[in-house]
C-alpha atoms as a PDB file:
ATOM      1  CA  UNK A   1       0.000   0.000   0.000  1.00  0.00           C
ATOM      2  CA  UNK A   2       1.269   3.649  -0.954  1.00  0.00           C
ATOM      3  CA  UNK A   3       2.242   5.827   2.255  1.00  0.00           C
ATOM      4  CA  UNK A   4      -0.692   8.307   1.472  1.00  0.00           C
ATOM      5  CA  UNK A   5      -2.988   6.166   0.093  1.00  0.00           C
ATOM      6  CA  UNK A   6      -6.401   8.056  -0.090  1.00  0.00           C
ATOM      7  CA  UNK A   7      -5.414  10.985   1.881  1.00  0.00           C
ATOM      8  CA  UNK A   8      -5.883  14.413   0.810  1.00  0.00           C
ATOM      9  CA  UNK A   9      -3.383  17.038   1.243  1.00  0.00           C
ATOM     10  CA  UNK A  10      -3.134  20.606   0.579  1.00  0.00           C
ATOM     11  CA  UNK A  11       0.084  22.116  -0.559  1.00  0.00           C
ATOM     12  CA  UNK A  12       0.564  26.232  -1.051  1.00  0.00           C
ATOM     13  CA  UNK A  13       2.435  27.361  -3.347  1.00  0.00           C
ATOM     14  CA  UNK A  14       3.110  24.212  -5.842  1.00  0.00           C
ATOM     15  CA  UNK A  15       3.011  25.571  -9.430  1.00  0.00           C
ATOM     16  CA  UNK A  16       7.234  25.760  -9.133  1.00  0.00           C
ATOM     17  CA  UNK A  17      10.058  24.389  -7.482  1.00  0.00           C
ATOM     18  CA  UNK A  18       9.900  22.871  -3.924  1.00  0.00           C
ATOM     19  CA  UNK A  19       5.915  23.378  -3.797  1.00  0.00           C
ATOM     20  CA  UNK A  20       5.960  20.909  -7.827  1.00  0.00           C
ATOM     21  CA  UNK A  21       8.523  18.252  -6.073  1.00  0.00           C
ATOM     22  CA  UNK A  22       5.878  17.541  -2.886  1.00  0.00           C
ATOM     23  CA  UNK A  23       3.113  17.297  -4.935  1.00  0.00           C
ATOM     24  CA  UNK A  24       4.504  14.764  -7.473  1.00  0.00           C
ATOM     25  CA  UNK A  25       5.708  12.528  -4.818  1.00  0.00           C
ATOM     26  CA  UNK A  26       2.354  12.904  -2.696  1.00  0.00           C
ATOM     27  CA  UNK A  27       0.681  12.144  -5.192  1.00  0.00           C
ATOM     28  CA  UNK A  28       2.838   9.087  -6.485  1.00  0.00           C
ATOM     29  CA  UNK A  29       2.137   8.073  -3.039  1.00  0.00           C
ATOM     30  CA  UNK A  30      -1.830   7.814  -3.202  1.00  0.00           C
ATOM     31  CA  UNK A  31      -2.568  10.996  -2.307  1.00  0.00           C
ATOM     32  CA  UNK A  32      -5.082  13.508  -3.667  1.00  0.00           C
ATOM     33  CA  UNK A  33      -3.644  16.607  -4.083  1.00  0.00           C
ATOM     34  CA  UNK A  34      -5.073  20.525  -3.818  1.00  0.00           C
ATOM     35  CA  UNK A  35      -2.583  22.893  -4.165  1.00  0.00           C
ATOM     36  CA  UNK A  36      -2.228  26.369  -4.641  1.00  0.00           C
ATOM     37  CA  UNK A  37      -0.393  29.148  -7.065  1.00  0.00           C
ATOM     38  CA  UNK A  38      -0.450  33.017  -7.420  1.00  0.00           C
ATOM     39  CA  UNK A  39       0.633  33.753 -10.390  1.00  0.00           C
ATOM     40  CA  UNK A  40       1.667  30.855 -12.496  1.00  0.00           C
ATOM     41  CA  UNK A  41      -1.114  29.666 -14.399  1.00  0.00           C
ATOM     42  CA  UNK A  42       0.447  27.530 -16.947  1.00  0.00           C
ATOM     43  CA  UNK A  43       2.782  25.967 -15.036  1.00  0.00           C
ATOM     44  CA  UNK A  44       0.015  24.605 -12.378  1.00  0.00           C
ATOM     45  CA  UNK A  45      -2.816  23.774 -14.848  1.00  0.00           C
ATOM     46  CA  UNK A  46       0.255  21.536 -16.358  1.00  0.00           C
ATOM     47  CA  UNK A  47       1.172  19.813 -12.825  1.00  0.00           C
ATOM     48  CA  UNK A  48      -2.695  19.238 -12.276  1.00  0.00           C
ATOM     49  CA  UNK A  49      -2.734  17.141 -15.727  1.00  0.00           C
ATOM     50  CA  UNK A  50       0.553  15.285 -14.826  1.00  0.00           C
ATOM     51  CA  UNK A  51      -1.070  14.649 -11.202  1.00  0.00           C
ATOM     52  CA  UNK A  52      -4.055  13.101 -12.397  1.00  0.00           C
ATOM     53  CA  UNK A  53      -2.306  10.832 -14.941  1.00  0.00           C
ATOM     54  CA  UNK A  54      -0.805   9.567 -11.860  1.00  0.00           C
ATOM     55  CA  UNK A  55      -4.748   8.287 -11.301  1.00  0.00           C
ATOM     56  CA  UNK A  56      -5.372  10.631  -8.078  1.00  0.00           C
ATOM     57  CA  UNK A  57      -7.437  13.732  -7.895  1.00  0.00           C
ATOM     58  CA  UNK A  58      -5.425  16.600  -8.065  1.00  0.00           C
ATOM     59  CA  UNK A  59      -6.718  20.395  -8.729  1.00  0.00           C
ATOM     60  CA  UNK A  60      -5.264  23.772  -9.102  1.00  0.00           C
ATOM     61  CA  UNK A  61      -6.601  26.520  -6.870  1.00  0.00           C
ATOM     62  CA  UNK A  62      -5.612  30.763  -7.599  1.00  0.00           C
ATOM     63  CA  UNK A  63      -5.752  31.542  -4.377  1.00  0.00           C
ATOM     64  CA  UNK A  64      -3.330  34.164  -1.890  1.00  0.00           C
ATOM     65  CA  UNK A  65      -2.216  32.297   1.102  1.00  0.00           C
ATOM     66  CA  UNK A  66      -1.458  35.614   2.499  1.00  0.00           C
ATOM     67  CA  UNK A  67      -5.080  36.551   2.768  1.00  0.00           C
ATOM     68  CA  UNK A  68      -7.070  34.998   5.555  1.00  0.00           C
ATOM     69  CA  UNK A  69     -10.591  35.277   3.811  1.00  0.00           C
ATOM     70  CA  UNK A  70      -9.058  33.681   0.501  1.00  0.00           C
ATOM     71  CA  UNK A  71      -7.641  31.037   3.027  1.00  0.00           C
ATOM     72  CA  UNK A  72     -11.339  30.505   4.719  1.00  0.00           C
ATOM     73  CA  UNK A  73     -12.957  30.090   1.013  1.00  0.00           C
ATOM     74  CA  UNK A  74      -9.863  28.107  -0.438  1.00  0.00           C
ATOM     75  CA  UNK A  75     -10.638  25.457   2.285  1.00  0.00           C
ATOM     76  CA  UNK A  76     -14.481  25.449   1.982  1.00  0.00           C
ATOM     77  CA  UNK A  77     -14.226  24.878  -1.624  1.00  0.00           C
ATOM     78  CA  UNK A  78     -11.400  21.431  -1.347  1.00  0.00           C
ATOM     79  CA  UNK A  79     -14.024  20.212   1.258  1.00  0.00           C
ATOM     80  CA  UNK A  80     -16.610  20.657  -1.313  1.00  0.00           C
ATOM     81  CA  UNK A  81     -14.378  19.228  -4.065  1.00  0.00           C
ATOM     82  CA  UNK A  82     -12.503  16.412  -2.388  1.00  0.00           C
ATOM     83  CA  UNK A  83     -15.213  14.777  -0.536  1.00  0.00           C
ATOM     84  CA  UNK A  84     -14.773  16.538   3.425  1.00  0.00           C
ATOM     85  CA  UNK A  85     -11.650  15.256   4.434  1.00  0.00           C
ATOM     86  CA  UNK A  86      -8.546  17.532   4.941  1.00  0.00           C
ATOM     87  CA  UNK A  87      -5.603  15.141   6.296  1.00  0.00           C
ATOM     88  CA  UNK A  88      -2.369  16.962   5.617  1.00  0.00           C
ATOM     89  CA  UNK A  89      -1.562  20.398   4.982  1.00  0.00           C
ATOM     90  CA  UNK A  90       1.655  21.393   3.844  1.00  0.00           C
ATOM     91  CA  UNK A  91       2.750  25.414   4.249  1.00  0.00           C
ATOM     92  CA  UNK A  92       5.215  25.844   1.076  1.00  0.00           C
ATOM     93  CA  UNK A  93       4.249  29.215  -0.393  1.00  0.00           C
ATOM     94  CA  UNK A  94       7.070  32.090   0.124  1.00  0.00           C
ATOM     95  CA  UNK A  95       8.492  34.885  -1.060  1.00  0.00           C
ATOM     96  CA  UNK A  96      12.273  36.781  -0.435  1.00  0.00           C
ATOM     97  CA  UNK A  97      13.186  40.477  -1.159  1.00  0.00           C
ATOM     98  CA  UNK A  98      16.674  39.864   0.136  1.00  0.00           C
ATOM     99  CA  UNK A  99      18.831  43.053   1.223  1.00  0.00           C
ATOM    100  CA  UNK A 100      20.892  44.618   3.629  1.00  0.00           C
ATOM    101  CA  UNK A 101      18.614  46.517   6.483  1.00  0.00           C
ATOM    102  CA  UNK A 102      20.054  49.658   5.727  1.00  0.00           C
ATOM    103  CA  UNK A 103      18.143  49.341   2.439  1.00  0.00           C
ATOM    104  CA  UNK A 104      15.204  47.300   2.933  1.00  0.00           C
ATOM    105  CA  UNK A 105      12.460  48.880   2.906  1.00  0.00           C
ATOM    106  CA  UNK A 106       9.292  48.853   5.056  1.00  0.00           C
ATOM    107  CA  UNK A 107       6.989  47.075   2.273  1.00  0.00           C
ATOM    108  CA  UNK A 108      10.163  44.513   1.961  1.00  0.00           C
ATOM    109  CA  UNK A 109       9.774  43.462   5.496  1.00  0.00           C
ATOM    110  CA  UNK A 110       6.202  43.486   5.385  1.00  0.00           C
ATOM    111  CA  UNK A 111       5.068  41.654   2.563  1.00  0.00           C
ATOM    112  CA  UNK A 112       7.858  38.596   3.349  1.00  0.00           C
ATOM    113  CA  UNK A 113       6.165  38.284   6.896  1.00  0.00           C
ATOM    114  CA  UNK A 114       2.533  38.404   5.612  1.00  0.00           C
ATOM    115  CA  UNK A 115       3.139  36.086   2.735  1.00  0.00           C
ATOM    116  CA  UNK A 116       5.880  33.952   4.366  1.00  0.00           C
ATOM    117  CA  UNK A 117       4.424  33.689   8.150  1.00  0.00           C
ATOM    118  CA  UNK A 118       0.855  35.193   7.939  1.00  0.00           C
ATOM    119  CA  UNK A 119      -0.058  32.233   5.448  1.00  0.00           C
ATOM    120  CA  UNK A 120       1.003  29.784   8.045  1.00  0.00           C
ATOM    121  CA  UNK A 121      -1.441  31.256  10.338  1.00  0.00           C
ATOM    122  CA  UNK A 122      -4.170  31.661   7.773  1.00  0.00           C
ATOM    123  CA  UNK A 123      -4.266  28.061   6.151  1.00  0.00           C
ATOM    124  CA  UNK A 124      -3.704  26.416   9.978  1.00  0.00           C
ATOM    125  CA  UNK A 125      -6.343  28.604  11.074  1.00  0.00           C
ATOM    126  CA  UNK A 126      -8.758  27.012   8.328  1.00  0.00           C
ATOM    127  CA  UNK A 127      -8.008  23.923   8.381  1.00  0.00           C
ATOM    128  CA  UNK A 128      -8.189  23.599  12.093  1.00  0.00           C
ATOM    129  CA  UNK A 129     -11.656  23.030  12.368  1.00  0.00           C
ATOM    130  CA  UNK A 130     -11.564  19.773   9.832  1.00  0.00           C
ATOM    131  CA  UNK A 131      -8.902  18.341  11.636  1.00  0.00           C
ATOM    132  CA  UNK A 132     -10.237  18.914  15.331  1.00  0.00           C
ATOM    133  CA  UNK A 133     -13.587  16.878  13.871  1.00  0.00           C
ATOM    134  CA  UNK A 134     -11.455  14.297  12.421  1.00  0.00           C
ATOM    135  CA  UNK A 135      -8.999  14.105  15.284  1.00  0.00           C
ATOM    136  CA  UNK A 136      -6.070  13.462  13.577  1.00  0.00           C
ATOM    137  CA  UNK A 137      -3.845  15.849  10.575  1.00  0.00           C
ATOM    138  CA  UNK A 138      -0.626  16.162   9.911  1.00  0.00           C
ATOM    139  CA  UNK A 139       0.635  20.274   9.384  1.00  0.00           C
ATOM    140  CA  UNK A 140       4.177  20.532   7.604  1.00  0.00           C
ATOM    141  CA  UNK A 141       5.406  24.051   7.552  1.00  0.00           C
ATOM    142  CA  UNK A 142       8.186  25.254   5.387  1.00  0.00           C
ATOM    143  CA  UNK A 143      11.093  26.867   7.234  1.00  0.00           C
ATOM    144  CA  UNK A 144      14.544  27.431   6.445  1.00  0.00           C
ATOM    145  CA  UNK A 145      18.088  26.916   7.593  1.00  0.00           C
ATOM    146  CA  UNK A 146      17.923  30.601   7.414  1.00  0.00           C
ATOM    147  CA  UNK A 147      15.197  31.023  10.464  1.00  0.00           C
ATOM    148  CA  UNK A 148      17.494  28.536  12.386  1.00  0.00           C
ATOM    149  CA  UNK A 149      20.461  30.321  12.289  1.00  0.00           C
ATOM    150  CA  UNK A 150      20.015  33.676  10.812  1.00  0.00           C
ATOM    151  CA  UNK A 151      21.600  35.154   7.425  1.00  0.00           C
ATOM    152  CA  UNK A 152      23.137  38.767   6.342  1.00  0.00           C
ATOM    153  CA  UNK A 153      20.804  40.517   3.827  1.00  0.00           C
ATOM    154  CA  UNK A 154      18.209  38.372   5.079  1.00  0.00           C
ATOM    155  CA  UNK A 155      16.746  39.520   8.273  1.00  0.00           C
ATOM    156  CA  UNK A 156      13.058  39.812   6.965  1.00  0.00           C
ATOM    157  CA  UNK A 157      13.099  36.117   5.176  1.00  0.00           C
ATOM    158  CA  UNK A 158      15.253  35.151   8.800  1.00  0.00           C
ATOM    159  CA  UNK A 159      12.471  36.754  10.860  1.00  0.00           C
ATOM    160  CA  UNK A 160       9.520  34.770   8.972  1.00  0.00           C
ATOM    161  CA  UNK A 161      10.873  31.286   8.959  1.00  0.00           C
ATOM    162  CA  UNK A 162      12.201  31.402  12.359  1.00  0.00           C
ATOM    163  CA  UNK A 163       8.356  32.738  13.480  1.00  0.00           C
ATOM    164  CA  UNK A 164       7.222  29.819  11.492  1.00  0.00           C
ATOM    165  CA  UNK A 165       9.443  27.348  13.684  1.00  0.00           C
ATOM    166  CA  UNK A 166       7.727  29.275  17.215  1.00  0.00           C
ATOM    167  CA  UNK A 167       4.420  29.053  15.277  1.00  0.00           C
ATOM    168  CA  UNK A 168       4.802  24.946  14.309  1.00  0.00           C
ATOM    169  CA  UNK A 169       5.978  24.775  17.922  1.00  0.00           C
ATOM    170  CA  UNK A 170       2.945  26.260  19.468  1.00  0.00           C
ATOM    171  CA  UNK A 171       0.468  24.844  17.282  1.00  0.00           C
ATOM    172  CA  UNK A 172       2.230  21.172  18.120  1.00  0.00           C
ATOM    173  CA  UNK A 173       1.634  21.651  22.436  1.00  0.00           C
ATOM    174  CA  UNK A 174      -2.121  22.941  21.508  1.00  0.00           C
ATOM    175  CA  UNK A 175      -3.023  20.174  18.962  1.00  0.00           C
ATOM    176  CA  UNK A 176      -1.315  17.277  20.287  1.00  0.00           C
ATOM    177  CA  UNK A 177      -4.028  15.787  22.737  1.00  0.00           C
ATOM    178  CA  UNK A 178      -6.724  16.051  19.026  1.00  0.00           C
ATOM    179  CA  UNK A 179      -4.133  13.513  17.538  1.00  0.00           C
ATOM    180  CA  UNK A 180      -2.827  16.413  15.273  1.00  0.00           C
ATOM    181  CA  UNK A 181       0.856  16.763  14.380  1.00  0.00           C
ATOM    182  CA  UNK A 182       2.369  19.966  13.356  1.00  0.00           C
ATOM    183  CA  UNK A 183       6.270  19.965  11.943  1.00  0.00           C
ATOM    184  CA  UNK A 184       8.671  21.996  10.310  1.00  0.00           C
ATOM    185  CA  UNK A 185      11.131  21.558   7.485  1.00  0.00           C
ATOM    186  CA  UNK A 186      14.313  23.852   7.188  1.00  0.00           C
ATOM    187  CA  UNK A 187      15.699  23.470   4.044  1.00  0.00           C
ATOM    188  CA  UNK A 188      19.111  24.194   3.150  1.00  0.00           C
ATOM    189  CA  UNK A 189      20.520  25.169  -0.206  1.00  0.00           C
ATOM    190  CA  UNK A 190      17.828  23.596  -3.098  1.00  0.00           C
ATOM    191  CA  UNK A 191      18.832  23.607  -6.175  1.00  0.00           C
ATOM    192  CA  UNK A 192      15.495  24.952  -8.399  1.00  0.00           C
ATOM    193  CA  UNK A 193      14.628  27.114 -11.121  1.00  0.00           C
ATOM    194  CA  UNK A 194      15.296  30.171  -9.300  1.00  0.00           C
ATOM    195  CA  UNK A 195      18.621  29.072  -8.408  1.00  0.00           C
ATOM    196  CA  UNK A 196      19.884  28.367 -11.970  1.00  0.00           C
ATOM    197  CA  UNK A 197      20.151  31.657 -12.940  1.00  0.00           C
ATOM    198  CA  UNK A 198      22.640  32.513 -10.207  1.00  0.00           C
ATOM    199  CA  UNK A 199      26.658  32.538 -11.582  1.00  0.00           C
ATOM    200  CA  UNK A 200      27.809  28.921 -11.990  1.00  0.00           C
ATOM    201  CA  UNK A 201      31.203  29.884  -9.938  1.00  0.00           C
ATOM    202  CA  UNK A 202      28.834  30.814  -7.108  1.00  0.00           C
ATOM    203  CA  UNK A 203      27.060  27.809  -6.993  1.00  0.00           C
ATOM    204  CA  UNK A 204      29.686  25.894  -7.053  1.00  0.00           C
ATOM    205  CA  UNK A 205      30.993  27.694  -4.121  1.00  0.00           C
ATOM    206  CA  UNK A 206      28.050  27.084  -1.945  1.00  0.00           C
ATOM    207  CA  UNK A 207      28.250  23.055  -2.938  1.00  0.00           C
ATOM    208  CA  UNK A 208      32.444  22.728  -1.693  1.00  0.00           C
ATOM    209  CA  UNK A 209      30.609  23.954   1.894  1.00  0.00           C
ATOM    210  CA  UNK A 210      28.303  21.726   2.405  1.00  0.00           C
ATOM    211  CA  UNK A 211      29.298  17.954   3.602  1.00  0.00           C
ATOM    212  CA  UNK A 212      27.245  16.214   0.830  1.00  0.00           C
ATOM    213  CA  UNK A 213      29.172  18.204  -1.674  1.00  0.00           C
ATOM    214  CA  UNK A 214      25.799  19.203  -3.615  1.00  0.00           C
ATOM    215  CA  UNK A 215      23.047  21.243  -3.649  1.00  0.00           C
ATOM    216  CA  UNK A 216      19.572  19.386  -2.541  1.00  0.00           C
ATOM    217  CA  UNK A 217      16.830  18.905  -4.979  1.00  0.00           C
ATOM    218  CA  UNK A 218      12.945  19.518  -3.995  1.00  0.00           C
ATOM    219  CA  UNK A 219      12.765  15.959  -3.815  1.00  0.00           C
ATOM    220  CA  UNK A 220      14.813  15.885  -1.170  1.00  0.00           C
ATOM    221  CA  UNK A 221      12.702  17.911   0.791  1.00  0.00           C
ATOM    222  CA  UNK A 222       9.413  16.297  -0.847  1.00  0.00           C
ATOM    223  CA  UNK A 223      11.069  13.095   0.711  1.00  0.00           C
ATOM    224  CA  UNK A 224      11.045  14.401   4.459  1.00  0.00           C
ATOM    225  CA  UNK A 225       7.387  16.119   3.731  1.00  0.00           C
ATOM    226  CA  UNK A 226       6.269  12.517   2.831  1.00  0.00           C
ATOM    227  CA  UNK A 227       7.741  11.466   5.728  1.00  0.00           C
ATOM    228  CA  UNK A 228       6.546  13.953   8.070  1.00  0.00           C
ATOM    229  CA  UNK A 229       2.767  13.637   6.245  1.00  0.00           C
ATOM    230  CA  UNK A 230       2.589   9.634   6.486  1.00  0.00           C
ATOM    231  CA  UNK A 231       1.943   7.565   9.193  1.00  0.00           C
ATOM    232  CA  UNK A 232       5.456   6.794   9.752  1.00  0.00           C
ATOM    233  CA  UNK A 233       5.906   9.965  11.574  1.00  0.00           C
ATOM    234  CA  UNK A 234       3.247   9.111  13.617  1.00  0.00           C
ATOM    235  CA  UNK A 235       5.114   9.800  17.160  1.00  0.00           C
ATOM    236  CA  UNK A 236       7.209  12.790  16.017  1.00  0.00           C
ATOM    237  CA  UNK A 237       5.326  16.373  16.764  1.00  0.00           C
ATOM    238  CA  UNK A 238       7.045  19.922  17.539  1.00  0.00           C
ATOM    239  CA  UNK A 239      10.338  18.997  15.522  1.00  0.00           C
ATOM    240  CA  UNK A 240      12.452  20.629  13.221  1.00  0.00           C
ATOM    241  CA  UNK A 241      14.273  18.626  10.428  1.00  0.00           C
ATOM    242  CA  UNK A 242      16.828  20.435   8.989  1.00  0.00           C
ATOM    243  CA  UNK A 243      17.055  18.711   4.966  1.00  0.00           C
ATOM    244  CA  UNK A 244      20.447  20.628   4.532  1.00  0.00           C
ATOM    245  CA  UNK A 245      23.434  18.125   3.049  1.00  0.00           C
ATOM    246  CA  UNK A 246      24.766  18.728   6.438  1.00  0.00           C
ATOM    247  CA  UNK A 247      25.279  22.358   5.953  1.00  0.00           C
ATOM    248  CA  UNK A 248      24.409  23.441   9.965  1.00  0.00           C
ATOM    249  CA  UNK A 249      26.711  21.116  11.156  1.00  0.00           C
END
């Protein structure tokens, strides 16, 4: 039996990089799949075919994580669509506008927070209710090696994924006695779309410090999501796992 057979999850942010590698393994692992996108039309309405060949349900929802009404109505609507149940929820959507604090602006630092942190609030906030009737959910949130130990030129993306670590904390010691696990991921460096248009040299920099000698790949991270989603995680609640090559070390 597949580790997700007939579960449905929720994943924000999925029409690119980390957000595309959960939801293909997910859903090669019997889930159903809703997940999110704010921009990127093409790109999801292509993942939502590929899911479904897989012989799930998958569906594509435009929806801004970062707003809690749009959160409220994004959840009513997969209950409607996916038959009542909500199992997992995975927090992936984010944003950076990395620079120095001398130069970042007020809007910088407020729209990484809302979109980065705010969402985790929103969508846990929704799908609360579903859960508490169930009595049982898994909630995966998407930090960073950066909220763990902090970054130059990144205080506001810093500030938001450490939050997100107090948050998945928090929401662990509330939800624990309703059979409801809460996690967090801290990625380190994944190698994606967005990163291949960085300088080669760079790169290859980054790589030579890490132990593994290479950048990760969203499935590395859709690997511990599975993980932290599935039953086989079924004692661990509060946690951080840090999917970083060894890189805090």
């Amino acid at each position: 039996m597949k580790l997700l057979e007939g579960k449905t999850a929720i994943i924000t942010g999925a029409s690119r990089g980390i957000g595309t590698g959960i939801a293909q393994v997910f859903a090669k692992e019997g889930a159903n799949v809703a997940f999110t996108y704010s921009s990127s039309e093409a790109p999801a309405l292509a993942l939502e075919k590929e899911l479904t060949a897989l012989g799930i349900k998958a569906k594509a929802y435009k929806s801004n994580a970062a707003s809690f009404e749009d959160s409220a109505k994004l959840v009513a609507q997969v209950l409607e669509d996916f038959g009542g149940t909500i199992d997992i929820l995975i927090n992936n959507a984010g944003i950076t506008k990395d620079n120095l604090l001398m130069r970042m602006g007020e809007d910088d630092f407020d729209s990484v927070i809302e979109i980065n942190l705010k969402s985790v609030f929103n969508m846990t906030k929704a799908v609360q209710r579903t859960m508490l009737k169930q009595r049982k959910g898994s909630i995966v949130n998407m930090s960073s090696v950066v909220g763990v130990k902090g970054n130059a030129g990144q205080a506001n993306y810093a500030a938001s994924k450490a939050g997100m670590i107090g948050f998945t904390k928090s929401i662990a010691l509330e939800l624990g006695s309703r059979n409801i696990r809460c996690n967090a991921i801290a990625p380190g460096f994944i190698e994606t779309e967005m990163t291949d248009k960085l300088d080669e040299k760079v790169v290859q920099g980054w790589r030579d410090g890490i132990p593994l000698k290479r950048g990760g790949r969203p499935e590395d991270v859709a690997n511990a999501c599975l993980f932290l989603a599935s039953d086989l995680s079924g004692y661990i609640t509060g946690q951080v796992l840090n999917v970083d090559g060894g890189m805090l070390t």
